[in-house]
Protein backbone atom coordinates (compact mmCIF):
# COMPACT_ATOMS: atom_id res chain seq x y z
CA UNK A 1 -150.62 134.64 -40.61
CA UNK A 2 -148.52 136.62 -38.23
CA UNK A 3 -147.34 139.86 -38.61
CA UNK A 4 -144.02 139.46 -39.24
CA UNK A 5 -144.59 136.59 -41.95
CA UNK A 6 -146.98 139.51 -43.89
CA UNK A 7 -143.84 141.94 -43.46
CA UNK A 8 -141.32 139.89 -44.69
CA UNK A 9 -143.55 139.19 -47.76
CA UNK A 10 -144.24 142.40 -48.63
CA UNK A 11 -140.53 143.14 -48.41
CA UNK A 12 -139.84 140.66 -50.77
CA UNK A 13 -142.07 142.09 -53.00
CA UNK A 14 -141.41 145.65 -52.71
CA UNK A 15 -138.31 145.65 -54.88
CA UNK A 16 -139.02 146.14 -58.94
CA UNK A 17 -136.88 142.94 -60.04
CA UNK A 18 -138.22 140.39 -57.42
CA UNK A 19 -142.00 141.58 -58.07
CA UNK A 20 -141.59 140.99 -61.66
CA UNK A 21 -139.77 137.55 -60.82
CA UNK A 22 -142.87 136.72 -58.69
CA UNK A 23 -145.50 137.68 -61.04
CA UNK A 24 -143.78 135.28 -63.66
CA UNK A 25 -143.58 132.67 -61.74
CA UNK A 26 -147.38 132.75 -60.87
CA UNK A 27 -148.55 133.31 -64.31
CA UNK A 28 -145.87 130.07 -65.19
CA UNK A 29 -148.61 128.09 -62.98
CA UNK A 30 -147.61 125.16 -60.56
CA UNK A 31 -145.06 123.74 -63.04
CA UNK A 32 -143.01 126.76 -62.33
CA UNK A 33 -139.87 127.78 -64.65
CA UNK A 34 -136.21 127.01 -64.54
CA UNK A 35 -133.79 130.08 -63.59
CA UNK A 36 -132.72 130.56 -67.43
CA UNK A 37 -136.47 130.98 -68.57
CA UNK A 38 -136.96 133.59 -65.62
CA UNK A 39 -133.60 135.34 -66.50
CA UNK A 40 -134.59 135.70 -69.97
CA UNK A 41 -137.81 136.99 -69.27
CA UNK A 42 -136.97 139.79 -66.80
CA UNK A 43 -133.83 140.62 -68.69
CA UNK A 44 -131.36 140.06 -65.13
CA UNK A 45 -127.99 139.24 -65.08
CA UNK A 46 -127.44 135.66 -63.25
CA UNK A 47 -126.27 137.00 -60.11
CA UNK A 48 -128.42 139.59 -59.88
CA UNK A 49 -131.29 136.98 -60.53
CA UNK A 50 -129.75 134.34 -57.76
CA UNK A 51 -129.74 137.36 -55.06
CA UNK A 52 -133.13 138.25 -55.51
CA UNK A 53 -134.54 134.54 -55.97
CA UNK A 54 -132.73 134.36 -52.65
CA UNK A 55 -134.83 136.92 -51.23
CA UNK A 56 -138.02 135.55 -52.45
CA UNK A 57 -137.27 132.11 -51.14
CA UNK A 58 -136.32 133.29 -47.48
CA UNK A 59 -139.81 135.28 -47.64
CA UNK A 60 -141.76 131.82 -48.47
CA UNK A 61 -142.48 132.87 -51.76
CA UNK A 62 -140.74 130.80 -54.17
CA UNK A 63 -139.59 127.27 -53.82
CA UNK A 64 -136.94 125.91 -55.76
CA UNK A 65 -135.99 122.10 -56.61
CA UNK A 66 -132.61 120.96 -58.07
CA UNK A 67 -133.52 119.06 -61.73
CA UNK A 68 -130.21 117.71 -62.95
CA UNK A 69 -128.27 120.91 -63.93
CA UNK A 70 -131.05 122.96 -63.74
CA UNK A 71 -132.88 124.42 -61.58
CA UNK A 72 -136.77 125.66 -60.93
CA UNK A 73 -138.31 127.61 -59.20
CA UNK A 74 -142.20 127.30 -58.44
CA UNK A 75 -144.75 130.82 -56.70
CA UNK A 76 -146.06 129.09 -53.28
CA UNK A 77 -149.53 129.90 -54.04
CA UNK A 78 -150.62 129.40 -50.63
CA UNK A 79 -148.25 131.74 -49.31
CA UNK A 80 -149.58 134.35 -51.82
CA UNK A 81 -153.09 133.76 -50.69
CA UNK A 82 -151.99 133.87 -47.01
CA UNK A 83 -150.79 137.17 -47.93
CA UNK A 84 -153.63 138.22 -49.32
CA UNK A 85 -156.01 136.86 -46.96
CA UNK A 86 -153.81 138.90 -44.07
CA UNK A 87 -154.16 141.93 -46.00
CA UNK A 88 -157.90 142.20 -47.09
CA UNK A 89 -159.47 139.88 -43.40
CA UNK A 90 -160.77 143.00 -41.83
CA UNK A 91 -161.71 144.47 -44.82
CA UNK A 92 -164.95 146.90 -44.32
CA UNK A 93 -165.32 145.71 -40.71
CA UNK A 94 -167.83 147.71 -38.63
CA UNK A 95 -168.57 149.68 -42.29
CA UNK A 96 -170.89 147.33 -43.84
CA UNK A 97 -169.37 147.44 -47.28
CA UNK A 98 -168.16 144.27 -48.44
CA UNK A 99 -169.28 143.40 -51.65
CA UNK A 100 -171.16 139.73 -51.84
CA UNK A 101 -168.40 136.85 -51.78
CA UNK A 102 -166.53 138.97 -48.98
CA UNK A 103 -164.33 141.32 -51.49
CA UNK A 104 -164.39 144.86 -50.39
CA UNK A 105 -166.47 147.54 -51.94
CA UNK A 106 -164.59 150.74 -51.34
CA UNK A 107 -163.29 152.22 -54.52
CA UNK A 108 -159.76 153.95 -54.75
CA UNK A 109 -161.88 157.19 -54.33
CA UNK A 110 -163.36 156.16 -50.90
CA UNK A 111 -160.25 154.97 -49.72
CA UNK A 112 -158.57 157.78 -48.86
């Protein structure tokens, strides 16, 4: 993943409304929601919801497909797991800390 992409992404998420949106969508699993379910469940007005769906889409985030008069919107799960991957690959390098399975083993303590 390249910079940029990893930006972009984390922009997209770094706004209260669209983070929710994006954590309900991934706990909705692959079949996704349609944009009434996800309005009702973050409590956002429809324009307000359309804006930041918007936003999520243009970051690779969300997909959305037209289903008669309704439509849904699906997480990318590989595009979450891209992110993640960008964000954790170095992890411990040079400190020989990662925990077995490659997840690293500095607490919040240690971190800072």
């Amino acid at each position: 993943m390249e910079m940029n992409s990893a930006v972009a992404r984390l922009a997209a998420l770094a706004q209260p409304l669209r983070l929710s949106v994006f954590r309900y969508l991934v706990e909705a699993g692959p079949g996704g929601a349609s944009v009434g379910e996800i309005r009702e469940a973050v409590a956002a007005a429809p324009a307000t919801l359309s804006f930041h769906l918007k936003e999520l889409q243009a970051a690779g985030l969300v997909d959305t497909c037209r289903e008669g008069r309704r439509i849904r919107c699906r997480a990318r799960y590989q595009a979450m797991n891209e992110l993640i991957g960008y964000l954790t690959e170095n992890c411990c390098r040079g400190e020989g800390a990662a925990a077995p399975g490659g997840e690293c083993a500095i607490t919040e303590g240690e971190a800072s």
